[in-house]
Protein backbone atom coordinates (compact mmCIF):
# COMPACT_ATOMS: atom_id res chain seq x y z
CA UNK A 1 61.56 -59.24 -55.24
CA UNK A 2 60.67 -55.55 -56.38
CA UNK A 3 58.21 -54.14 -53.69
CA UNK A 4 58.04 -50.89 -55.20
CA UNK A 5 54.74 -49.58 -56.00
CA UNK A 6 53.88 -50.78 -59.27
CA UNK A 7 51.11 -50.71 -61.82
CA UNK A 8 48.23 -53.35 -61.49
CA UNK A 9 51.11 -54.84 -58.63
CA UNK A 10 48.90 -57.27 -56.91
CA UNK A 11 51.21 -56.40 -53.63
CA UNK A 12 53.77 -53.66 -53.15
CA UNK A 13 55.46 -51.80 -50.22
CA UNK A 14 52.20 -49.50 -49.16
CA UNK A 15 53.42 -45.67 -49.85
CA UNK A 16 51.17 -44.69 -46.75
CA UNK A 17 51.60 -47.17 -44.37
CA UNK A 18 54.67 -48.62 -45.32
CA UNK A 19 53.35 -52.43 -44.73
CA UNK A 20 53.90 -54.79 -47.44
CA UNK A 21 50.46 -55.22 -48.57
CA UNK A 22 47.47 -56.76 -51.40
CA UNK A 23 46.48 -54.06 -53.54
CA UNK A 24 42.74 -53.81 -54.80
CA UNK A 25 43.07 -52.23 -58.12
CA UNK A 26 39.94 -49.78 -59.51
CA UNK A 27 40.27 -48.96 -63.37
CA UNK A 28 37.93 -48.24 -66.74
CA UNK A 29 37.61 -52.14 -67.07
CA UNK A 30 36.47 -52.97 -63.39
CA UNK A 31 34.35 -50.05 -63.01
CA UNK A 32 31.34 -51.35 -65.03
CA UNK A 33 31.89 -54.96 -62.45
CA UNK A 34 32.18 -52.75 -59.35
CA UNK A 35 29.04 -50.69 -59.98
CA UNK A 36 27.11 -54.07 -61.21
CA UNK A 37 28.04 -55.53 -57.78
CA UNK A 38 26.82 -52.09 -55.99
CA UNK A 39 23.46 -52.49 -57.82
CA UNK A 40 22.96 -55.84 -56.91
CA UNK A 41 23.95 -55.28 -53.25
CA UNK A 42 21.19 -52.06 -53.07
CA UNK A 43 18.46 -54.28 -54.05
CA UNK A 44 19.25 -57.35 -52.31
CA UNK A 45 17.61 -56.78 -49.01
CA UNK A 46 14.49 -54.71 -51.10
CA UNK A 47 14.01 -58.35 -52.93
CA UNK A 48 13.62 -59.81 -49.69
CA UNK A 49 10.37 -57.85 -48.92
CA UNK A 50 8.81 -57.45 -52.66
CA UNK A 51 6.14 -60.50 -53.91
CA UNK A 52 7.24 -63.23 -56.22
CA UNK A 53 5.09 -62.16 -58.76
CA UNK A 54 7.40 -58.75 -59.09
CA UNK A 55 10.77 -60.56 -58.63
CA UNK A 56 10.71 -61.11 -62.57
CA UNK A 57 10.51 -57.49 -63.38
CA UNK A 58 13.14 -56.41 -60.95
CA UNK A 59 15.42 -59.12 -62.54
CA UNK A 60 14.88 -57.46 -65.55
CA UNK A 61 15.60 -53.72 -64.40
CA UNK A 62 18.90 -55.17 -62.88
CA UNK A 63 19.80 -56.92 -66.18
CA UNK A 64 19.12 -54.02 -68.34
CA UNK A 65 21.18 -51.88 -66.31
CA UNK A 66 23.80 -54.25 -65.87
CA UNK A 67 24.15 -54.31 -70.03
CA UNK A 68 23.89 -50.50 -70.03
CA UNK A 69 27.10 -50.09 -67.32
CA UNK A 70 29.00 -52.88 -69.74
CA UNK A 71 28.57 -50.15 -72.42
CA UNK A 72 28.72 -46.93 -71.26
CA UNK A 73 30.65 -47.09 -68.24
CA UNK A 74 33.67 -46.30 -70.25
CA UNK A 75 32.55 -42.54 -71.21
CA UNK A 76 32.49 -41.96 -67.70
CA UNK A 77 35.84 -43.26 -66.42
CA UNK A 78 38.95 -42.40 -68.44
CA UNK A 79 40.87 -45.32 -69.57
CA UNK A 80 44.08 -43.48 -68.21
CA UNK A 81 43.07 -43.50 -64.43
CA UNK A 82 43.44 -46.08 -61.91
CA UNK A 83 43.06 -46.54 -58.21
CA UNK A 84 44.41 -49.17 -56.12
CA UNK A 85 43.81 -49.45 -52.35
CA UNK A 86 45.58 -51.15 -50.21
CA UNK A 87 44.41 -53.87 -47.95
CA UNK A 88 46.29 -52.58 -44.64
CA UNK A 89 45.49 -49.67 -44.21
CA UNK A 90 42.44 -48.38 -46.65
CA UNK A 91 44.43 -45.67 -48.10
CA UNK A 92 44.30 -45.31 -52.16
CA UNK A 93 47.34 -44.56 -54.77
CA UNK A 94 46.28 -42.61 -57.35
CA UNK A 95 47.30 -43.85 -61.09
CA UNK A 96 47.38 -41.76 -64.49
CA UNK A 97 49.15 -43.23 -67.70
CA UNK A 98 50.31 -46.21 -65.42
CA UNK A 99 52.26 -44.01 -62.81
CA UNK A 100 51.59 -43.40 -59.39
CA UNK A 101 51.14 -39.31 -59.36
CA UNK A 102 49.29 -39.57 -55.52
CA UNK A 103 51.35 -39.69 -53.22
CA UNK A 104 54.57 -38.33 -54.30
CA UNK A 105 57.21 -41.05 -54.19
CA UNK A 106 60.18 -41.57 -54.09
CA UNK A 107 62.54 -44.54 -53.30
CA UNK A 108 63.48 -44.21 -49.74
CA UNK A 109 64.27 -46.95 -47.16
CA UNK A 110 61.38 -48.01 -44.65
CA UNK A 111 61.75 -46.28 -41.42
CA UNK A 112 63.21 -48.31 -38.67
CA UNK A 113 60.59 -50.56 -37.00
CA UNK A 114 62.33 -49.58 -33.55
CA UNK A 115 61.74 -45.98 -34.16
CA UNK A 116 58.39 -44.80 -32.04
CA UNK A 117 55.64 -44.28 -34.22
CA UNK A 118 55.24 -40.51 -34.40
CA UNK A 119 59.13 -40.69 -36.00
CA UNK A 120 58.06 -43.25 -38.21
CA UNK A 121 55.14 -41.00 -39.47
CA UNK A 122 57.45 -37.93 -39.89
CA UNK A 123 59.66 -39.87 -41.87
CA UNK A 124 56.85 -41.69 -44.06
CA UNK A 125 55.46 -38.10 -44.54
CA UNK A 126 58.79 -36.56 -45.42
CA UNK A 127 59.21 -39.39 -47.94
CA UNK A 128 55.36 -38.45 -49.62
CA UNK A 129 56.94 -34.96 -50.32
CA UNK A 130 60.83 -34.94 -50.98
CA UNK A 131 60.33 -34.75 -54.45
CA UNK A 132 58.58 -31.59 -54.69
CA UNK A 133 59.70 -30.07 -51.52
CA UNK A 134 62.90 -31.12 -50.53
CA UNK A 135 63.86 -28.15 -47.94
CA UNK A 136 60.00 -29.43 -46.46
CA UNK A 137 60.92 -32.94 -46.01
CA UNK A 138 64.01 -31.69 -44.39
CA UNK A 139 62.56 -29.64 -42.12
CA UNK A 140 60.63 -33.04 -40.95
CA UNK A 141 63.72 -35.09 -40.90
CA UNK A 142 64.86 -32.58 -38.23
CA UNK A 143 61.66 -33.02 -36.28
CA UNK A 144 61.82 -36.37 -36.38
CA UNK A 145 65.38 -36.26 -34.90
CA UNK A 146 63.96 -34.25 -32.12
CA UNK A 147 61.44 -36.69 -31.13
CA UNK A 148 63.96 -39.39 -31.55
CA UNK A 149 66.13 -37.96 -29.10
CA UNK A 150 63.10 -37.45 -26.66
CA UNK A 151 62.39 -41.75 -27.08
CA UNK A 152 66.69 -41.73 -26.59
CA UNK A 153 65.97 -40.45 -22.66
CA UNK A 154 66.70 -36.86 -23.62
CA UNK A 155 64.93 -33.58 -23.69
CA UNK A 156 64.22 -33.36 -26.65
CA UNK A 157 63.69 -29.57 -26.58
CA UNK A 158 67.05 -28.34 -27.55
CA UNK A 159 68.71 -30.90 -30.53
CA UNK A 160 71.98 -29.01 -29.89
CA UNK A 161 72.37 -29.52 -26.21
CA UNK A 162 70.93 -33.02 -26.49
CA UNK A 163 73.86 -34.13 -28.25
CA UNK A 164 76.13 -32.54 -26.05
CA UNK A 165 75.35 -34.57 -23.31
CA UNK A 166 75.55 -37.86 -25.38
CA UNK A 167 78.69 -36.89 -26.31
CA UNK A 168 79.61 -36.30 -22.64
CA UNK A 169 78.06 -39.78 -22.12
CA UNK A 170 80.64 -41.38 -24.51
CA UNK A 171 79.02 -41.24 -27.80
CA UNK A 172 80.57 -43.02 -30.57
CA UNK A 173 81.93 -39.72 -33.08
CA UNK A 174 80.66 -41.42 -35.86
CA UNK A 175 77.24 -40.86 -34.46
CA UNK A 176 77.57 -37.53 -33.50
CA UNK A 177 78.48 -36.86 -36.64
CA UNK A 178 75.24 -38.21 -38.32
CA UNK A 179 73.16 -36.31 -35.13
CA UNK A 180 75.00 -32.84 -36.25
CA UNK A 181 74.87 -33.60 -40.20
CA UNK A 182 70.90 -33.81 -39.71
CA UNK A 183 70.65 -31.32 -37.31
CA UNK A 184 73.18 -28.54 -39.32
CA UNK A 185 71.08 -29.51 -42.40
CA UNK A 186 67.46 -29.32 -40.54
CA UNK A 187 67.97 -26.07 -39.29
CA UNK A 188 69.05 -24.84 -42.45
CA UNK A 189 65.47 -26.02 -43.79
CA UNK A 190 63.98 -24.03 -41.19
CA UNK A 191 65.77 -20.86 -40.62
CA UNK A 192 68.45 -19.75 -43.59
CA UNK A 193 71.95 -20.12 -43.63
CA UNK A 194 75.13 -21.35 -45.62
CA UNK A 195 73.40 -24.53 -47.32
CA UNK A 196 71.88 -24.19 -50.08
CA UNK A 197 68.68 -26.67 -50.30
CA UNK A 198 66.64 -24.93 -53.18
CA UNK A 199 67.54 -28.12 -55.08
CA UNK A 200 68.57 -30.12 -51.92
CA UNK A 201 66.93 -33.53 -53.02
CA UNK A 202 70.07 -35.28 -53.36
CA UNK A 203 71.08 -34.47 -49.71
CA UNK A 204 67.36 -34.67 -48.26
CA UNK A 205 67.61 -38.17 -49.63
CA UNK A 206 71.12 -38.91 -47.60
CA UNK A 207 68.91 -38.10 -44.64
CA UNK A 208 66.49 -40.62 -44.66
CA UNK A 209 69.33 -42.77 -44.28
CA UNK A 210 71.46 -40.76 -41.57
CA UNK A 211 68.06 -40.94 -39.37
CA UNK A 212 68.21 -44.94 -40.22
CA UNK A 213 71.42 -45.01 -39.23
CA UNK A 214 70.86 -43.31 -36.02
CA UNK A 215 68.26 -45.49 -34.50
CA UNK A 216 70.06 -48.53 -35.63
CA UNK A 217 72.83 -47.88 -34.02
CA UNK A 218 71.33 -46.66 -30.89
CA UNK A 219 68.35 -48.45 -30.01
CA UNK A 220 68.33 -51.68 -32.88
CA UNK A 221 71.70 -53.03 -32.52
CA UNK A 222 71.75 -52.42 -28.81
CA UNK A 223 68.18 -54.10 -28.01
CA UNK A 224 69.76 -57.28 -30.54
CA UNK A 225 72.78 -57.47 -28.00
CA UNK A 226 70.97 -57.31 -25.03
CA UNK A 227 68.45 -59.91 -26.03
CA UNK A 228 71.43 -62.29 -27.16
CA UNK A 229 72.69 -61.70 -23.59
CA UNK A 230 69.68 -62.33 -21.61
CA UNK A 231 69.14 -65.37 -23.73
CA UNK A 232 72.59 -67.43 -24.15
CA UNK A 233 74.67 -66.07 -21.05
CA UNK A 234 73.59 -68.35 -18.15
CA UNK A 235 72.34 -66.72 -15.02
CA UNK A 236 75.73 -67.46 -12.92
CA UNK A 237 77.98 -66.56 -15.53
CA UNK A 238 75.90 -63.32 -15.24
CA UNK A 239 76.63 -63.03 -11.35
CA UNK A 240 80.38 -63.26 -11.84
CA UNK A 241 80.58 -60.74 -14.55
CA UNK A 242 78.29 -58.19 -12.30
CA UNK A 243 80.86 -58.53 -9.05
CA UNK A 244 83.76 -58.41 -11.54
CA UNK A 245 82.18 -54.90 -12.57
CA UNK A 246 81.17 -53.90 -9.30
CA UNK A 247 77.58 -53.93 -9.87
């Protein structure tokens, strides 16, 4: 199933949020409904407190205006322009000719759920402007490493020397590999040097991934083990394998 944002979707991948969600969809031919249902709503509670004997001419002021919106409503909202808002988190995407032009998309992996949430919103917010600013979402990518480091029991002040002592800590090369390839390419976003990223979105891209691929293999796939562990490997079993290690 395609959960890619698309037009008059009734549920798609949330650009904002990132949540799966139903999608309430505001265009030329629901506008004249949605203000009808405004009208009605304003003079619900000021029916309440009028005499009977006016009720009829209110009913009539509500039904003339009601055939006036049917009619005219299109002059005022162009036929080209749609909103739809999702039911998560109350945030809007813009539509114009039947494509999303607010936010900025582009197709990108979710964030890992395991990532804390201030990475998660870097990398969301990276994703909202890769396409127009790739060196930008870059530069976030590289923040986002930072903090990830910091929920990783480091520092998180200095990327460079945070990796050093993972390394020194028996990091897996492959790993410190993808920490230096987004770290190189961050700081290259931020301060000049030997890459070239004026029309980086290619690599930018890669990165969403190498920052996936980071906290999967650090905090997802260990958290999986350790839960198989605590769950299947009886509590004895566990006693003999912490005096065979010394523990």
């Amino acid at each position: 199933m395609d959960l890619t944002p698309t037009f008059k979707s009734e549920k798609f991948q949330c650009p904002h949020c990132g949540v799966v969600s139903q999608q309430n969809w505001f265009d030329a031919n629901s506008a004249s409904h949605a203000a009808n249902s405004i009208l009605k709503h304003v003079f619900y509670d000021y029916r309440t407190h009028v005499r009977d004997y006016q009720q009829e001419a209110i009913s009539n002021f509500i039904g003339e205006v009601e055939v006036a919106n049917d009619r005219h409503m299109l002059e005022f909202v162009p036929d080209i322009f749609a909103v739809a808002t999702c039911s998560t988190c109350n945030q809007v995407t813009l539509w114009v000719n039947r494509e999303i032009v607010y936010p900025k998309q582009m197709s990108v992996a979710p964030p890992n759920n395991d990532m804390m949430q201030e990475v998660q919103d870097l990398y969301l917010e990276a994703s909202t402007i890769v396409t127009d600013s790739p060196k930008g979402a870059t530069a976030l990518l590289r923040l986002a490493l930072q903090l990830l480091l910091k929920q990783l029991g480091k520092s998180g002040k200095n990327i460079n020397n945070d990796i050093k002592e993972l390394v020194a800590e028996g990091l897996s090369p492959k790993i410190q590999q993808a920490l230096d390839l987004l770290r190189v390419v961050g700081n290259n976003a931020v301060h000049p040097g030997q890459i070239n990223l004026e029309d980086g979105r290619e690599i930018a891209l890669k990165l969403f991934h190498v920052l996936n691929f980071i906290a999967d293999e650090m905090i997802t796939k260990p958290k999986e083990l350790a839960l198989l562990y605590t769950d299947i490997v009886p509590d004895e079993t566990k006693q003999h394998i912490n005096e065979r290690d010394g523990k």
